[in-house]
C-alpha atoms as a PDB file:
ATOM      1  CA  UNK A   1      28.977 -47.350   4.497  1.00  0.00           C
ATOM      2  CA  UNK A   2      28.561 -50.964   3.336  1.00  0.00           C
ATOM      3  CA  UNK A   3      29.555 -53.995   5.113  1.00  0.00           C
ATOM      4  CA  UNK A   4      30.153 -57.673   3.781  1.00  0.00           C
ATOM      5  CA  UNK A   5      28.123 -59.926   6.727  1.00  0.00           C
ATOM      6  CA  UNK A   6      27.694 -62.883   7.045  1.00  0.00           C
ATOM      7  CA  UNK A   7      24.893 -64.780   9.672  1.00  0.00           C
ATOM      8  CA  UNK A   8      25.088 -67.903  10.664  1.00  0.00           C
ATOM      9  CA  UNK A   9      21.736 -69.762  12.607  1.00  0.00           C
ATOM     10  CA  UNK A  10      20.910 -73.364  14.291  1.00  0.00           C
ATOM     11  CA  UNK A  11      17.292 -73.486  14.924  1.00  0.00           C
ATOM     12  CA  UNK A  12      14.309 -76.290  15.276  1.00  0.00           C
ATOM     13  CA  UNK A  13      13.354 -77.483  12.030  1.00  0.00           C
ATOM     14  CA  UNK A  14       9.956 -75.948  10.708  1.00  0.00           C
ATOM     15  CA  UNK A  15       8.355 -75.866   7.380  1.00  0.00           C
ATOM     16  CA  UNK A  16       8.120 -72.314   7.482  1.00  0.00           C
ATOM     17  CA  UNK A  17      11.450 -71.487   9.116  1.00  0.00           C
ATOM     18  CA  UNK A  18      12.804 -70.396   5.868  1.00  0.00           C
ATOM     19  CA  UNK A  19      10.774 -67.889   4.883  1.00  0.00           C
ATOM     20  CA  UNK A  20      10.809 -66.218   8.542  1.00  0.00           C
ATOM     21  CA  UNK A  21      14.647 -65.998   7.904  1.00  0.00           C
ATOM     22  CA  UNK A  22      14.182 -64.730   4.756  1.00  0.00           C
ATOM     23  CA  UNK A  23      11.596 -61.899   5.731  1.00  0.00           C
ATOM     24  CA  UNK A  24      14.138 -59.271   7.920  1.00  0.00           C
ATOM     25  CA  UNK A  25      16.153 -59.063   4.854  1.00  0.00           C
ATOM     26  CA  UNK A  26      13.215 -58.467   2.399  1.00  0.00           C
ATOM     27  CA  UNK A  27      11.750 -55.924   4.701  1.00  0.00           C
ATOM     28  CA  UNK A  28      14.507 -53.614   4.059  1.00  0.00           C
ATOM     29  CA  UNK A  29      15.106 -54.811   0.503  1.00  0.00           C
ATOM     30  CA  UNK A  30      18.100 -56.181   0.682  1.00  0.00           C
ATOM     31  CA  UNK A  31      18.538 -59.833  -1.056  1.00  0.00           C
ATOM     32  CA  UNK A  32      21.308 -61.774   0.089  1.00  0.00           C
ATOM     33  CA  UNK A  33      24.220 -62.605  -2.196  1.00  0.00           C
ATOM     34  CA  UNK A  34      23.902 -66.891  -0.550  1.00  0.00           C
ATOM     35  CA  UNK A  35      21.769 -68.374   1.547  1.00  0.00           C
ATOM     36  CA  UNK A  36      22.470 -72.344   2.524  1.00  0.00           C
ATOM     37  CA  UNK A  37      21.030 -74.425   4.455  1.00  0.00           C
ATOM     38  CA  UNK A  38      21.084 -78.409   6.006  1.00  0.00           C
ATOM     39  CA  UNK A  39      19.101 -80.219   8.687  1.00  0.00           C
ATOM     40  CA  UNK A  40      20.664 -82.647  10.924  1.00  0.00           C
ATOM     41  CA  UNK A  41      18.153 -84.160  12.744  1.00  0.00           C
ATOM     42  CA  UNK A  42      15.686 -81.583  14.146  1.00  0.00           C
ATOM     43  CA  UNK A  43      18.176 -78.884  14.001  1.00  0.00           C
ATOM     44  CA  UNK A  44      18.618 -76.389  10.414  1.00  0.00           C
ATOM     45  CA  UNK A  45      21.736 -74.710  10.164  1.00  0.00           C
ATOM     46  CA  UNK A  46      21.315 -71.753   7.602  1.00  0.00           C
ATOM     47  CA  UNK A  47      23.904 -69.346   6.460  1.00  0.00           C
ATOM     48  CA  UNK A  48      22.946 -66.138   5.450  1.00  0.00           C
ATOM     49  CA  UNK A  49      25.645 -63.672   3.479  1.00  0.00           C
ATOM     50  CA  UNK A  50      25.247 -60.152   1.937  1.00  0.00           C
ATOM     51  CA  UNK A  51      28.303 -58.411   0.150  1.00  0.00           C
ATOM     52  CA  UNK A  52      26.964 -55.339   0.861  1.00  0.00           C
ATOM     53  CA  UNK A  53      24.628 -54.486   3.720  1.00  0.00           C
ATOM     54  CA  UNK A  54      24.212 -50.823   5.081  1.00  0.00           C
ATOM     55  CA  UNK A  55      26.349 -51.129   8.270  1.00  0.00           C
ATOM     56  CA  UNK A  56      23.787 -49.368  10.282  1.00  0.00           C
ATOM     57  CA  UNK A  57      21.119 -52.659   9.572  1.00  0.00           C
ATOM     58  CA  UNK A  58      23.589 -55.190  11.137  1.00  0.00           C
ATOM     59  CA  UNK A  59      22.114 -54.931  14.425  1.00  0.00           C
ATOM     60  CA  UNK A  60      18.768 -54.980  13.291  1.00  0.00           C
ATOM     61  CA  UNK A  61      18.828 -57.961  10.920  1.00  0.00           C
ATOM     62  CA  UNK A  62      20.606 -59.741  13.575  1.00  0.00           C
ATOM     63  CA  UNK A  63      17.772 -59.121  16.422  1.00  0.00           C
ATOM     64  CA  UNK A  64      15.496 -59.783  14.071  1.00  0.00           C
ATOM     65  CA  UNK A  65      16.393 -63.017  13.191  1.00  0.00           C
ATOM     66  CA  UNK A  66      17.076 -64.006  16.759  1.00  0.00           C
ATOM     67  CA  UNK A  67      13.557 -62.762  17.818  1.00  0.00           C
ATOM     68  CA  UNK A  68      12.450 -66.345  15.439  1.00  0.00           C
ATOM     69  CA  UNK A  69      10.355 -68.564  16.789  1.00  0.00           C
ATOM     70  CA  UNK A  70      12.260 -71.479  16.806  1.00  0.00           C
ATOM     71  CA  UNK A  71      16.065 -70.114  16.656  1.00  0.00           C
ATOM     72  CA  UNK A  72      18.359 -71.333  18.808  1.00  0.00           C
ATOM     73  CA  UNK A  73      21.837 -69.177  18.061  1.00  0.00           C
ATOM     74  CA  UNK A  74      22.800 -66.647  15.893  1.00  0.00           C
ATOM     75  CA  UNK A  75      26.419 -65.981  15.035  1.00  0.00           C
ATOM     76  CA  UNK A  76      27.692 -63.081  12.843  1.00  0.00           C
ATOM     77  CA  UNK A  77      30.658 -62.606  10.822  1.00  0.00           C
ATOM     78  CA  UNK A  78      32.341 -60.026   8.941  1.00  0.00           C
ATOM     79  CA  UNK A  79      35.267 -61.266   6.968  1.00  0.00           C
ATOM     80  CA  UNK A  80      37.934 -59.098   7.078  1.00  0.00           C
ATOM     81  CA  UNK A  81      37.199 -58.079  10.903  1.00  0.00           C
END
C-alpha cells in the first residue's frame, strides 16, 4: 500500500542541509514528487512531498530526517487523512 506524504521541516541553515534531507529518501529509492525550500534568517523551512511512498517507510523517513543535525521540527501530512 502506497501513501501520498507530505514532510514538512524548520531547521538551522547549513550548506549541506539539503542534501542530508535529501539522502533518507534516496536510500530507499524513492524521489520525491516536490521538494521547496526558503530561509528566513537562520532558519530553512523545506517541504518534502511523495505521491506515492510505501506506507510502511513513513516512520522511517520521518525519524530519519529528525535524527538531522541541525533540524529543529518535523511535521507530517497526509492529505486526505
Amino acid at each position: 500500500m502506497t501513501v501520498h506524504v507530505r514532510f514538512m521541516l524548520d531547521a538551522d541553515a547549513s550548506p549541506c542541509l539539503l542534501p542530508r534531507v535529501l539522502q533518507p529518501f534516496a536510500r530507499r529509492d524513492l524521489t520525491p514528487d516536490r521538494m521547496w525550500s526558503h530561509r528566513t534568517g537562520d532558519t530553512v523551512h523545506i517541504e518534502v512531498a511523495v505521491a506515492a511512498m510505501p506506507s510502511d517507510e513513513v516512520h522511517l523517513i520521518e525519524g530519519n530526517l529528525r535524527q538531522i543535525v541541525g533540524v529543529r521540527q518535523v511535521f507530517q501530512m497526509r492529505p486526505g487523512v
